[in-house]
Protein backbone atom coordinates (compact mmCIF):
# COMPACT_ATOMS: atom_id res chain seq x y z
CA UNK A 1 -4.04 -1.89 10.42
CA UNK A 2 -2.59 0.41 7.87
CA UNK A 3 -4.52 2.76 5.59
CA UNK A 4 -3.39 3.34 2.18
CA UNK A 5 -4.08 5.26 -0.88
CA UNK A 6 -2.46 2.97 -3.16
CA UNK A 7 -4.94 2.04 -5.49
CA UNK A 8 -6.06 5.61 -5.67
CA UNK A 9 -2.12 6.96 -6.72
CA UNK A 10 -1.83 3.33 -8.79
CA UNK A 11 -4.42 4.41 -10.89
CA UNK A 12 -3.71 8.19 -11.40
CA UNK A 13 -0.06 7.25 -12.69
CA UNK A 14 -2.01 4.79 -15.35
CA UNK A 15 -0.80 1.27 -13.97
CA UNK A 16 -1.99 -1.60 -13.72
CA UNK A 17 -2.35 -3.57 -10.62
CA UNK A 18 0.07 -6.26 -12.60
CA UNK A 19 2.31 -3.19 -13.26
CA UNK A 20 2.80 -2.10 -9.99
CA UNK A 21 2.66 -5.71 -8.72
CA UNK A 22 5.52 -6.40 -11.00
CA UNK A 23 7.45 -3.06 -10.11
CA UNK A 24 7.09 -4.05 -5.90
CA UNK A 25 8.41 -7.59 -6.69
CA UNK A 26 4.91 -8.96 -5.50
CA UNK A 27 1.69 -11.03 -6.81
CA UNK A 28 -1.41 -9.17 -8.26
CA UNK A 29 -2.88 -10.55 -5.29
CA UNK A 30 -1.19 -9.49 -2.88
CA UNK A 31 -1.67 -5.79 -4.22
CA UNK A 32 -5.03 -6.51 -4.20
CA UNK A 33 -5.12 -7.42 -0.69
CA UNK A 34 -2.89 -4.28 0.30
CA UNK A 35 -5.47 -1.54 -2.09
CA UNK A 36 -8.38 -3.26 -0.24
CA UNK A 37 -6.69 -2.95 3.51
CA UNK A 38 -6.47 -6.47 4.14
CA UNK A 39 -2.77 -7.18 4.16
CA UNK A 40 -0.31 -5.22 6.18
CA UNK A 41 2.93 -4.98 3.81
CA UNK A 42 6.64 -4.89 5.34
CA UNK A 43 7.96 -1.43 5.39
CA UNK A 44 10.13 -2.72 2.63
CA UNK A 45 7.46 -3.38 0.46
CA UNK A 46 5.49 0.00 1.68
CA UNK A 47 8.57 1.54 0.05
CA UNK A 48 8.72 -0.20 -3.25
CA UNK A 49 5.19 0.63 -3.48
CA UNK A 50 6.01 4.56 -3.11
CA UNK A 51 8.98 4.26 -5.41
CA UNK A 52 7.13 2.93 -8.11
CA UNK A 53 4.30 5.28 -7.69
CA UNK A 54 6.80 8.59 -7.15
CA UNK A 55 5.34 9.17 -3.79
CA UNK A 56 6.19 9.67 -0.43
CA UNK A 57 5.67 7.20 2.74
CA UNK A 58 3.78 9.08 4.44
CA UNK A 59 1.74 10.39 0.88
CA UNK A 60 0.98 6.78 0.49
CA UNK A 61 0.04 4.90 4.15
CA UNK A 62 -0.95 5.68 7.30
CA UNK A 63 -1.84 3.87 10.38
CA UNK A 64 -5.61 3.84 11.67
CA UNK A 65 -4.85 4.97 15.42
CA UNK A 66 -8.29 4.49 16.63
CA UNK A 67 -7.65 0.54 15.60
CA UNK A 68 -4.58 0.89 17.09
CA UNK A 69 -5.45 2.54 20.43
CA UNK A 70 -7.89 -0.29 20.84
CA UNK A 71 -5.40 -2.85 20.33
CA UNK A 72 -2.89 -2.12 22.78
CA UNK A 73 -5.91 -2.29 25.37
């Protein structure tokens, strides 16, 4: 599962979770689901997300690698 800052960035730049919803071209609900780590977005969307924040990839998300270790066992 990823790991994400988003809400963190979202609400330093002053937006609302409509805003940026509206700026990644998604629901409210599914940015709800992506701040709260329940909803893996396409790298696609990861991007959007970064654009309209002015961040970086990497700035933004990272993968949990103990979750993923355990996964590929």
């Amino acid at each position: 599962m990823l790991k994400n800052k988003v809400k963190i960035f979202r609400v330093e730049a002053g937006l609302s979770q409509k805003e940026l919803s509206f700026a990644a071209g998604v629901t409210r609900q599914t940015m709800s689901l992506i701040e709260k780590g329940e909803y893996n977005p396409t790298i696609i969307l990861c991007l959007r997300i970064c654009y309209a924040l002015d961040k970086t990839l990497d700035e933004v998300f990272w993968l949990n690698e103990e979750e993923f270790e355990r996964e590929e066992s």
